[in-house]
Protein backbone atom coordinates (compact mmCIF):
# COMPACT_ATOMS: atom_id res chain seq x y z
CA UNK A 1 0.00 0.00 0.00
CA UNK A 2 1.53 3.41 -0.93
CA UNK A 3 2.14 6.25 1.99
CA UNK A 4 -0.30 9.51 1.11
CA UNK A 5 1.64 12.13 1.12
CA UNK A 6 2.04 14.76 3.76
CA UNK A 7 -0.36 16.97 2.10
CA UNK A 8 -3.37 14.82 1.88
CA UNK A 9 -2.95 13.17 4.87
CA UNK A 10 -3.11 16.70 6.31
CA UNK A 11 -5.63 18.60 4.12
CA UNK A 12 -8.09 19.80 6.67
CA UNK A 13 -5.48 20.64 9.11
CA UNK A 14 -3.99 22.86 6.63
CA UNK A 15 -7.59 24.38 5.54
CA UNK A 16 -8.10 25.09 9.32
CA UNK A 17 -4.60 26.34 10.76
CA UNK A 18 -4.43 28.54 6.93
CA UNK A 19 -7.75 30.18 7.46
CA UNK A 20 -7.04 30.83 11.08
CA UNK A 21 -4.08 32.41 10.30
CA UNK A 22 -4.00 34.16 7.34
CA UNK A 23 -7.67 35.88 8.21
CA UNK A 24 -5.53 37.14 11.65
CA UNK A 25 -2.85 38.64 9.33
CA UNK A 26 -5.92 40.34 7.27
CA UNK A 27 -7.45 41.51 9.90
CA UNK A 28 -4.19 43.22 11.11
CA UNK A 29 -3.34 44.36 7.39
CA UNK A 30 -7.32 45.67 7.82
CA UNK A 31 -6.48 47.41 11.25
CA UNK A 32 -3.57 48.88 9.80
CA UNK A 33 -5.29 50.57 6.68
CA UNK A 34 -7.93 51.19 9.27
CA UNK A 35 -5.31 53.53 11.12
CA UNK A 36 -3.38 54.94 8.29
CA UNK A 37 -6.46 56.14 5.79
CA UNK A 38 -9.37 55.98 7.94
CA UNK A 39 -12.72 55.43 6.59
CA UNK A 40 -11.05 57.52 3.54
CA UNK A 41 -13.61 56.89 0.25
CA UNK A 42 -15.73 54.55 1.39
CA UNK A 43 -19.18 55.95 1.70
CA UNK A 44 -20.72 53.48 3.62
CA UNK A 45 -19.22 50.97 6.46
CA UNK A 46 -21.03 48.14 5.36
CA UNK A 47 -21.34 46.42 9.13
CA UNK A 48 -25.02 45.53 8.21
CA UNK A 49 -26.10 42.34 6.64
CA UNK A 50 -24.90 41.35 2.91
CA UNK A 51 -23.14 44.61 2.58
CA UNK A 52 -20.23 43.49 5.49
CA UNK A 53 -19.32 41.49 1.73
CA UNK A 54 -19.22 44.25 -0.79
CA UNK A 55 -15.71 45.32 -1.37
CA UNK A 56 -16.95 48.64 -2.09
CA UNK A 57 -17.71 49.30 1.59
CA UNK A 58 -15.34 49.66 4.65
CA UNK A 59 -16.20 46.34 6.20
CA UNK A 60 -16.31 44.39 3.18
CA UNK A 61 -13.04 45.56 2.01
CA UNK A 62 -11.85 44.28 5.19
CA UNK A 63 -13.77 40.94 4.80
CA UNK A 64 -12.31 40.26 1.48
CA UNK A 65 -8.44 41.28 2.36
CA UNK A 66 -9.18 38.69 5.28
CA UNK A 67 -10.70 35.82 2.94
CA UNK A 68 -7.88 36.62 0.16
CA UNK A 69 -5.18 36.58 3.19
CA UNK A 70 -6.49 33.30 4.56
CA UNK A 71 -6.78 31.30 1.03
CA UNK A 72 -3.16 32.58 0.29
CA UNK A 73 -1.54 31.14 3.29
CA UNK A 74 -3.64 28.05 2.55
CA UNK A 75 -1.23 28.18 -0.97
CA UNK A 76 1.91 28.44 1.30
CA UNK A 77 0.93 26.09 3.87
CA UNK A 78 0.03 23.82 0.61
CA UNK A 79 3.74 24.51 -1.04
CA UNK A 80 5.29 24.05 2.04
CA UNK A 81 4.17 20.88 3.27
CA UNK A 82 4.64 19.34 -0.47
CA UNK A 83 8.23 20.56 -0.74
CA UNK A 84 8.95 18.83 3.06
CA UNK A 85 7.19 16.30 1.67
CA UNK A 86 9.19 15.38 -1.14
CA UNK A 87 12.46 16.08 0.94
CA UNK A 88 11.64 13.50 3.46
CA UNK A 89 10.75 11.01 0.95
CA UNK A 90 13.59 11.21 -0.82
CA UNK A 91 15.88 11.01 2.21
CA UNK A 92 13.69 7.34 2.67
C-alpha cells in the first residue's frame, strides 16, 4: 500500500490552521489601513447584513483582504508541506 503524502494526509489541518491564520494577518493588514487612511472613500461601512461582503464598503473591504489573506496562506501552507514532503521522501 503506498504512503499519502504529507499533504493529503493533512488537508483539513492545513484548511483550518491557513484560514485561522491568514484571516488574523488580514485583519491586522485591515487594522492597519484602518489607522493609516481611515474610513477615507468609502461611503458606507457596510457592518449591516450582505453589505459586510461588498468590497466597495469599509467592512467588506476588510472581509475580502481577510478571505484573500487566509486562502493565500492556505497556498503556502500547501507549497510548504509538499516541498517537506518530497524532501523526506527522498531522504527514505
Amino acid at each position: 500500500m503506498a504512503k499519502k503524502s504529507l499533504v493529503s494526509r493533512s488537508l483539513w489541518l492545513i484548511i483550518v490552521t491557513g484560514m485561522f491564520t491568514g484571516m488574523g494577518n488580514g485583519s491586522v493588514f485591515g487594522a492597519a489601513m484602518m489607522c493609516l487612511l481611515g474610513r477615507g472613500q468609502f461611503a458606507n461601512w457596510g457592518g449591516i447584513g450582505m453589505a459586510s461582503y461588498l468590497p466597495t464598503t469599509f467592512d467588506g473591504f476588510m472581509n475580502w483582504a481577510m478571505i484573500v489573506f487566509g486562502l493565500a496562506y492556505i497556498g503556502i501552507l500547501m507549497v510548504g508541506l509538499d516541498r517537506h514532503d518530497a524532501l523526506e521522501n527522498a531522504a527514505q
